[in-house]
N, C-alpha and C. Protein backbone atom coordinates (compact mmCIF):
# COMPACT_ATOMS: atom_id res chain seq x y z
N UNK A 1 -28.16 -0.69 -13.92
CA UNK A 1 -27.68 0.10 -12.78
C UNK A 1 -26.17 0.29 -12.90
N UNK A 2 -25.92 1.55 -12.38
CA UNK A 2 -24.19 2.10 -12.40
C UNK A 2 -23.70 1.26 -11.79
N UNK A 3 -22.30 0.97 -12.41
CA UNK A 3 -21.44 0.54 -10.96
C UNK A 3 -21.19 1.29 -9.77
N UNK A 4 -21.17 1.35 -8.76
CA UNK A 4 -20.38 2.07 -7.38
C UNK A 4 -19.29 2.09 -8.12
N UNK A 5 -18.19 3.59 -8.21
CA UNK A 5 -16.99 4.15 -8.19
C UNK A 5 -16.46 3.46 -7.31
N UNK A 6 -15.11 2.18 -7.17
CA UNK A 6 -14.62 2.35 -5.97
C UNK A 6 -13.77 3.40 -5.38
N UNK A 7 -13.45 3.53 -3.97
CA UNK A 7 -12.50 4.76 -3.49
C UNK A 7 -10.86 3.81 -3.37
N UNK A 8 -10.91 2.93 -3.55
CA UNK A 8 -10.13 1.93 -3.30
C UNK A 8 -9.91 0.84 -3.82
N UNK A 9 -9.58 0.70 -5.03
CA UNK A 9 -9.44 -0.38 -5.93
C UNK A 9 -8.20 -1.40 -5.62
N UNK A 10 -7.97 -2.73 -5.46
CA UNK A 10 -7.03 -3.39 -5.44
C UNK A 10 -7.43 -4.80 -6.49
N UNK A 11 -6.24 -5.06 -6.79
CA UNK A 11 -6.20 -6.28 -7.90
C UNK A 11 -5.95 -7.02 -6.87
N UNK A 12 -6.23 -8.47 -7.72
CA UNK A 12 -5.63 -10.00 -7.48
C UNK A 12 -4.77 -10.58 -7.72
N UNK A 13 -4.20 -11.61 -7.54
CA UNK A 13 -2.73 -12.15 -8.21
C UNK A 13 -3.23 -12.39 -9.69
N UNK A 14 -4.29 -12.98 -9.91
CA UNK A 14 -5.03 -13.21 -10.93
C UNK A 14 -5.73 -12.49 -11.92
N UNK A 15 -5.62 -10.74 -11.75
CA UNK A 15 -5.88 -9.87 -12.10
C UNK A 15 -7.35 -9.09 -11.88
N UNK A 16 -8.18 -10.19 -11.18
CA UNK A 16 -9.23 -9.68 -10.23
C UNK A 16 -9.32 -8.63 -9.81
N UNK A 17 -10.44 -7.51 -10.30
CA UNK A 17 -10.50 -6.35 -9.21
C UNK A 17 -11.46 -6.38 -8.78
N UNK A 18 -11.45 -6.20 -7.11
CA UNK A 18 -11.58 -5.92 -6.18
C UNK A 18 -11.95 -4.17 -5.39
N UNK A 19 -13.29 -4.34 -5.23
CA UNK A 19 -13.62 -2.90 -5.44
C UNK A 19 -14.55 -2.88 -3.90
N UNK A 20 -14.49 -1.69 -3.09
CA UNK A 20 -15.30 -1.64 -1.35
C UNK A 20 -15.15 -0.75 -1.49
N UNK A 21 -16.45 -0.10 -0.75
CA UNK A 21 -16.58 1.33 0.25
C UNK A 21 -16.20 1.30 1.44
N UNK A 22 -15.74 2.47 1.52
CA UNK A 22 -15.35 2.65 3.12
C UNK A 22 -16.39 2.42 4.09
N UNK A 23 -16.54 1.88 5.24
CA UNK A 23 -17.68 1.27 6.13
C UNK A 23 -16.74 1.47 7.90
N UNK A 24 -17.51 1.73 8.23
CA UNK A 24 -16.78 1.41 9.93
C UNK A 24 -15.78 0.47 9.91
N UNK A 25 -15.97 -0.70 9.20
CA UNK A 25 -15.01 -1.79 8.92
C UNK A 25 -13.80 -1.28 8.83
N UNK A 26 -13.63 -0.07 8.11
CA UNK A 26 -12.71 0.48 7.24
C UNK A 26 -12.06 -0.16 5.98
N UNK A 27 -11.21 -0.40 6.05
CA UNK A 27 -10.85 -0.38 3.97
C UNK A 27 -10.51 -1.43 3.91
N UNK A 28 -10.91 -2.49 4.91
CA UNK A 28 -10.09 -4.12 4.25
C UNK A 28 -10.87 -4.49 3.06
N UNK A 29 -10.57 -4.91 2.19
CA UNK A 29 -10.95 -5.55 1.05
C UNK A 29 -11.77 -7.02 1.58
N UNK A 30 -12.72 -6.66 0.62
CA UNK A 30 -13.63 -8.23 0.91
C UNK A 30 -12.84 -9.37 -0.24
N UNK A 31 -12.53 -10.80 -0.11
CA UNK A 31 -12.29 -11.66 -1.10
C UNK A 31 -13.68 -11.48 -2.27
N UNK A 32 -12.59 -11.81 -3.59
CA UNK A 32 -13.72 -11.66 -4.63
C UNK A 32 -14.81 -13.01 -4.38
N UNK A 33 -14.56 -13.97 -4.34
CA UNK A 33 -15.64 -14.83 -3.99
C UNK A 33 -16.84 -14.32 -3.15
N UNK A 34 -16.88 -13.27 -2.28
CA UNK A 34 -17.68 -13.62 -1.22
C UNK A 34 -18.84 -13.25 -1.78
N UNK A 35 -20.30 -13.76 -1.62
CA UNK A 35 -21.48 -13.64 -2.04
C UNK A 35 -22.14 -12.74 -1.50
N UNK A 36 -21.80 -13.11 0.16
CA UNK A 36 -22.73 -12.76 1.57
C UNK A 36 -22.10 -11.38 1.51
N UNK A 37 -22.94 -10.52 1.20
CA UNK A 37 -22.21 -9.11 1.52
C UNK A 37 -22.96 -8.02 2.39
N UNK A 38 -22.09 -7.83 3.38
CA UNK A 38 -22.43 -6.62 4.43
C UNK A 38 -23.50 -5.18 3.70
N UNK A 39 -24.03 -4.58 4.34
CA UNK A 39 -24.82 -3.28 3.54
C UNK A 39 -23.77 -2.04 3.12
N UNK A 40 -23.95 -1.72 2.27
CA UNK A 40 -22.49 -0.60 2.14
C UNK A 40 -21.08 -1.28 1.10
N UNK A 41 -20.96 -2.76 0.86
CA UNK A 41 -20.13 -3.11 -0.02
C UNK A 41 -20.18 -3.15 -1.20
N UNK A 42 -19.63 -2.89 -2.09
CA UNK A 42 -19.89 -3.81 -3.52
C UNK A 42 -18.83 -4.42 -3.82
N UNK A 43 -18.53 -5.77 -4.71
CA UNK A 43 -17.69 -6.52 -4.67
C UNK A 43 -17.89 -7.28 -6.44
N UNK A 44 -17.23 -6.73 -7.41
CA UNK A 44 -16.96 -6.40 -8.90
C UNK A 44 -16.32 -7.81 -8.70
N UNK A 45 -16.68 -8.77 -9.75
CA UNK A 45 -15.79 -9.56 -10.11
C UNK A 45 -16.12 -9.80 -11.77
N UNK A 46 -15.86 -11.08 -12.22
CA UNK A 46 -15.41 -11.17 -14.10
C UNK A 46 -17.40 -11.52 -13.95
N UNK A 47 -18.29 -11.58 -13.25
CA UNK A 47 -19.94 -11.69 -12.96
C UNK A 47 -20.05 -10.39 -12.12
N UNK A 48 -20.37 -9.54 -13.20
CA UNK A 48 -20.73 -8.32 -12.29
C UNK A 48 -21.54 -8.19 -11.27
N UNK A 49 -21.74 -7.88 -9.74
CA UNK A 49 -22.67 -7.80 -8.96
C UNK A 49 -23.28 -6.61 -8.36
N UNK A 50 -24.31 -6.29 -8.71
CA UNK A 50 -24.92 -4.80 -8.82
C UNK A 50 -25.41 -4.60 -7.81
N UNK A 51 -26.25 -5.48 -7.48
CA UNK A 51 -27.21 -5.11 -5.89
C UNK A 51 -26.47 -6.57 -5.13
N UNK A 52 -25.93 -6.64 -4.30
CA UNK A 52 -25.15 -8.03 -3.81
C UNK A 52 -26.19 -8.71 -3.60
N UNK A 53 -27.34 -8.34 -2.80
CA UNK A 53 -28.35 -9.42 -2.29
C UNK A 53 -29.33 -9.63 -3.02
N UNK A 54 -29.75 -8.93 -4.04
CA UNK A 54 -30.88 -9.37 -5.12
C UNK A 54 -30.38 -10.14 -5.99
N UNK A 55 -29.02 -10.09 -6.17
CA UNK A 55 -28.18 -11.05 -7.52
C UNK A 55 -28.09 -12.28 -7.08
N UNK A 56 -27.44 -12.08 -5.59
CA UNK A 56 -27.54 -13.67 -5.28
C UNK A 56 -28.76 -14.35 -5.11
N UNK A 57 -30.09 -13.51 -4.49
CA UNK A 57 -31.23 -14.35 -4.59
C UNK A 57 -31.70 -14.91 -5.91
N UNK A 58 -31.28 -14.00 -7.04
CA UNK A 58 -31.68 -14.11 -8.05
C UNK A 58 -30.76 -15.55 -8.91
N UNK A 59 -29.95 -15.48 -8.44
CA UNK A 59 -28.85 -16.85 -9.04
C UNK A 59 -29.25 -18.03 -8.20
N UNK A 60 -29.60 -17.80 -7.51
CA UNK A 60 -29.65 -19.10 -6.20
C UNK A 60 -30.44 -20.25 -6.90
């Protein structure tokens, strides 16, 4: 599966990118750690995560 394009890319101090869709939330960036992810995010780290909630069930 493609990655989601982000509209909004930001790095880390660590060189982490950090990649979200725009959502009602609006554009705050999720931390790269976070697992638990809202519907509408994707969240790219150095473990690519494609579908947020099938990957984590699938790692668990």
């Amino acid at each position: 599966m493609a990655p989601i394009v982000s509209e909004t890319p930001e790095s880390d101090l660590d060189g982490r990118v950090r990649r979200h869709r725009g959502t009602e939330i609006g554009s705050a960036p999720l931390p790269y750690h976070q697992t638990c992810l809202p519907i509408g995010y994707y969240v790219e780290t150095k473990e690519t995560i494609t579908d947020a909630p099938a990957a984590t069930l699938a790692r668990s």
